[in-house]
Protein backbone atom coordinates (compact mmCIF):
# COMPACT_ATOMS: atom_id res chain seq x y z
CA UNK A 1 0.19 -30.94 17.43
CA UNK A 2 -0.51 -33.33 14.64
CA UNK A 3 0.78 -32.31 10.99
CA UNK A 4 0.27 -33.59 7.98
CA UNK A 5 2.33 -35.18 5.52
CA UNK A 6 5.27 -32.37 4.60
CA UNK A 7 6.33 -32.16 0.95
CA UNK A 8 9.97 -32.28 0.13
CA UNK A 9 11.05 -29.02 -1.55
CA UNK A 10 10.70 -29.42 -5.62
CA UNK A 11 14.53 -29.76 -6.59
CA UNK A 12 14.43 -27.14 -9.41
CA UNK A 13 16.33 -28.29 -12.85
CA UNK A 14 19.69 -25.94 -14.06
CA UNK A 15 18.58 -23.24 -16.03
CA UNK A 16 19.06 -24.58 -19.55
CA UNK A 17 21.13 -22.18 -22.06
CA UNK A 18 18.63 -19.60 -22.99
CA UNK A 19 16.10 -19.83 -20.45
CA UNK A 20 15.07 -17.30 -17.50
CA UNK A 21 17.78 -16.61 -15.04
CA UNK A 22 16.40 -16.98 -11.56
CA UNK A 23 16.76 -14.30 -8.60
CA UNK A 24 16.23 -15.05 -5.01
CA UNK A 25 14.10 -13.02 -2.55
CA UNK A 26 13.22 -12.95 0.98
CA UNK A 27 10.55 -11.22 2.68
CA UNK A 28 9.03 -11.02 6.50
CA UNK A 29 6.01 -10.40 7.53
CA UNK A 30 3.55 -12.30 10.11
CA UNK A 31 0.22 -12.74 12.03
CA UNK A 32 -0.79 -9.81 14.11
CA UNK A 33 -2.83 -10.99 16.63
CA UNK A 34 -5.49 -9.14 19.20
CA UNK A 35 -8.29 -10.51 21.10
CA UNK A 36 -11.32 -10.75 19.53
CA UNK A 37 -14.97 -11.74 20.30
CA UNK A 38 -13.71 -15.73 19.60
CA UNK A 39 -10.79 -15.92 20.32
CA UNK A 40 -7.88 -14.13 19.05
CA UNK A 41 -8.38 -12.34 15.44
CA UNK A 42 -5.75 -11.86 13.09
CA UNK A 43 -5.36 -8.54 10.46
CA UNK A 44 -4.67 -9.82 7.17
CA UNK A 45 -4.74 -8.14 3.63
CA UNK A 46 -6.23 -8.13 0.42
CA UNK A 47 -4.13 -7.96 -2.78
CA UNK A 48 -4.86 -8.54 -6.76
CA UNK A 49 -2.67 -10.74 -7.96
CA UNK A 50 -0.87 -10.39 -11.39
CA UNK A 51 -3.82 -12.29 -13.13
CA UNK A 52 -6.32 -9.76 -11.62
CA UNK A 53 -7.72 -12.08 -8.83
CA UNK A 54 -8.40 -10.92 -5.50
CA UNK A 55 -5.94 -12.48 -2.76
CA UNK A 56 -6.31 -12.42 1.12
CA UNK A 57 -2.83 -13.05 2.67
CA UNK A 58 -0.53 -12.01 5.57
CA UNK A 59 1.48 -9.30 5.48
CA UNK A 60 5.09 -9.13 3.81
CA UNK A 61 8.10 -7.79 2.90
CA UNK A 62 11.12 -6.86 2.04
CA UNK A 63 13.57 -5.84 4.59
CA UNK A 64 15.36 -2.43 3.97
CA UNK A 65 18.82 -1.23 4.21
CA UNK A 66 20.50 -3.93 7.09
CA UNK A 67 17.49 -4.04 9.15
CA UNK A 68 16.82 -7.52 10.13
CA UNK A 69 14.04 -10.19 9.46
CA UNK A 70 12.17 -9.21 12.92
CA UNK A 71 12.49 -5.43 12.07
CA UNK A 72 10.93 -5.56 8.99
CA UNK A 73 8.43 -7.82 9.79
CA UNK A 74 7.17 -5.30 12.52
CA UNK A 75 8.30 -2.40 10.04
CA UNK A 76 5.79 -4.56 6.87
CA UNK A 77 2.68 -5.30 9.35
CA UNK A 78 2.24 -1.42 10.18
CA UNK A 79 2.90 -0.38 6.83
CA UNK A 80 0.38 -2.73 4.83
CA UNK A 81 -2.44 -2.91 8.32
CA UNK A 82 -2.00 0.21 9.81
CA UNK A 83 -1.45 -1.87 13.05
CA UNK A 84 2.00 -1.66 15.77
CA UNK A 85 2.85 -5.11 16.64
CA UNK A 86 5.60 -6.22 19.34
CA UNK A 87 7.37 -9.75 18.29
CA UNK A 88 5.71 -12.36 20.64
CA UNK A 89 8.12 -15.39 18.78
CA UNK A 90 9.09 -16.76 15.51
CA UNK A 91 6.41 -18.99 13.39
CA UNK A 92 9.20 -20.19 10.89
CA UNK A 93 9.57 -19.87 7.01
CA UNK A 94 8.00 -20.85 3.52
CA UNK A 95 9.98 -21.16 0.14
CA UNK A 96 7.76 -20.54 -3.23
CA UNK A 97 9.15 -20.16 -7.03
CA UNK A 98 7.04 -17.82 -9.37
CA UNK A 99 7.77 -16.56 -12.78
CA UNK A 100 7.91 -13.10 -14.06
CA UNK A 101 8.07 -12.03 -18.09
CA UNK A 102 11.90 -11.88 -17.12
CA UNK A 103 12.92 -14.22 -14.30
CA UNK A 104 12.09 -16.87 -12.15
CA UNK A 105 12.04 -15.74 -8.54
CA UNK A 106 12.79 -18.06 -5.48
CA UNK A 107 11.27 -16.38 -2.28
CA UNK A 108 11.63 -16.92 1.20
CA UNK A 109 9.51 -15.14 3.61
CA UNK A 110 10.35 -15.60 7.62
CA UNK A 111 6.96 -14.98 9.48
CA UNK A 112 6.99 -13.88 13.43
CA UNK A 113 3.44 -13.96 15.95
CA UNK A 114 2.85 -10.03 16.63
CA UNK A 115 0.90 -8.42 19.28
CA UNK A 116 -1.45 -5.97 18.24
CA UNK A 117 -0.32 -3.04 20.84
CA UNK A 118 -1.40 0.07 18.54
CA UNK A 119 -3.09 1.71 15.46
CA UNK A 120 -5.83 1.39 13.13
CA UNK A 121 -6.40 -1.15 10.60
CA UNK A 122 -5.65 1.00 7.22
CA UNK A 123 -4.02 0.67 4.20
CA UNK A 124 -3.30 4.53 3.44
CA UNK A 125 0.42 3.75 4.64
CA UNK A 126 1.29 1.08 2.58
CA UNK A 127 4.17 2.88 0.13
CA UNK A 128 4.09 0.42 -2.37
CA UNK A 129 -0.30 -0.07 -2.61
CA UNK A 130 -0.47 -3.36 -3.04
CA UNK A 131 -3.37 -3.89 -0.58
CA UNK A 132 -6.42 -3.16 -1.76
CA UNK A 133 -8.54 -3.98 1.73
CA UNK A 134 -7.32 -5.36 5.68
CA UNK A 135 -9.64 -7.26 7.85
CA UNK A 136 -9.48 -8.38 11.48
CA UNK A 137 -9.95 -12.03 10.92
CA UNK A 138 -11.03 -14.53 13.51
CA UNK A 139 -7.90 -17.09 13.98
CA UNK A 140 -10.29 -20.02 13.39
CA UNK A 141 -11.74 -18.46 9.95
CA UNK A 142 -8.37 -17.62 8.79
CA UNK A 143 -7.99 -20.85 7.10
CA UNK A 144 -11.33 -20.12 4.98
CA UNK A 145 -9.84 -16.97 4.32
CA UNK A 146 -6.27 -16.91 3.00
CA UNK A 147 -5.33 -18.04 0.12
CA UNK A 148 -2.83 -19.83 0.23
CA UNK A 149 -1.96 -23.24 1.91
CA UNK A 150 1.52 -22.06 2.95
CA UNK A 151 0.19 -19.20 4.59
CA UNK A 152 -2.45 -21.43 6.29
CA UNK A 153 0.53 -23.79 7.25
CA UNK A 154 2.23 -20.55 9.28
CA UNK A 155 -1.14 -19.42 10.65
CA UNK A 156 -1.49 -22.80 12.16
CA UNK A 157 1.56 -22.53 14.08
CA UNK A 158 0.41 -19.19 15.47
CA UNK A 159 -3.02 -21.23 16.82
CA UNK A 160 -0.10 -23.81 18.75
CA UNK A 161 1.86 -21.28 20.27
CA UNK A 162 -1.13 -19.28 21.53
CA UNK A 163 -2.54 -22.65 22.67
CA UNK A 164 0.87 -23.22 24.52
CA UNK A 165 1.73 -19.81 25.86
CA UNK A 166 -1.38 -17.67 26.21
């Protein structure tokens, strides 16, 4: 598989005296995959953003308790798609920084390939109601579709494992 140029991770300057302490998070979450009329599809989710815009993204996390980074990604894809999935392999992880009124926040979220193996796309279970809509996406239209280039990064290596292994 050929990849782009990857960018070096922005070194992030001290905190000078005064200014927003920052908090690091991690997530998990991943692409849920089932086959679909093209292919495989993928269910993905529809947020607002803090600004009010609409966002189409892959479900997330945060794990619970001492579950670990596979458990709550299955745990996070039923809860915000309505959808069972069974970890098929690991996809890797993305780093972002975003700013609250009182924080920065550092994230990491460690995304897994799922296979669809039960349920109902619905957001009725998701306990915190973020989403706002889930779709089966087509793997190939996925990159028209999310919004963000990270995310499109991670859904890319879900399109070369399933061209490797399935």
């Amino acid at each position: 598989m050929q990849r782009g140029p990857r960018r070096a991770p922005v070194p992030q300057p001290p905190r000078p005296e005064g200014g927003l302490p920052t908090v690091e998070e991690v997530s998990a979450g991943g692409v849920v995959i089932r086959p679909g009329a093209r292919g495989f599809e993928a269910a993905i989710i529809a947020r607002y953003n803090r600004g009010g815009r609409l966002e189409w993204c892959l479900p997330k996390g945060h794990p619970e308790g001492e579950e670990d980074y596979a458990c709550a990604a299955v745990r996070e894809v039923e809860e915000e798609t309505g959808i069972t999935g069974s970890i098929l392999t690991t996809l890797g992880s993305i780093e972002y920084w975003f700013t609250v009124p009182t924080h920065r926040v550092h994230k990491t979220v460690h995304h897994f390939l799922l296979e669809a193996v039960g349920g109902v796309l619905t957001i009725e279970n998701d306990p915190d109601h973020e989403a706002v809509d889930v779709a089966w996406v087509a793997l190939e239209d996925l990159d028209r579709t999310l919004s963000f280039p990270n995310e499109r990064r991670i859904v890319g290596a879900a399109r070369q494992v399933i061209a490797d292994t399935l």
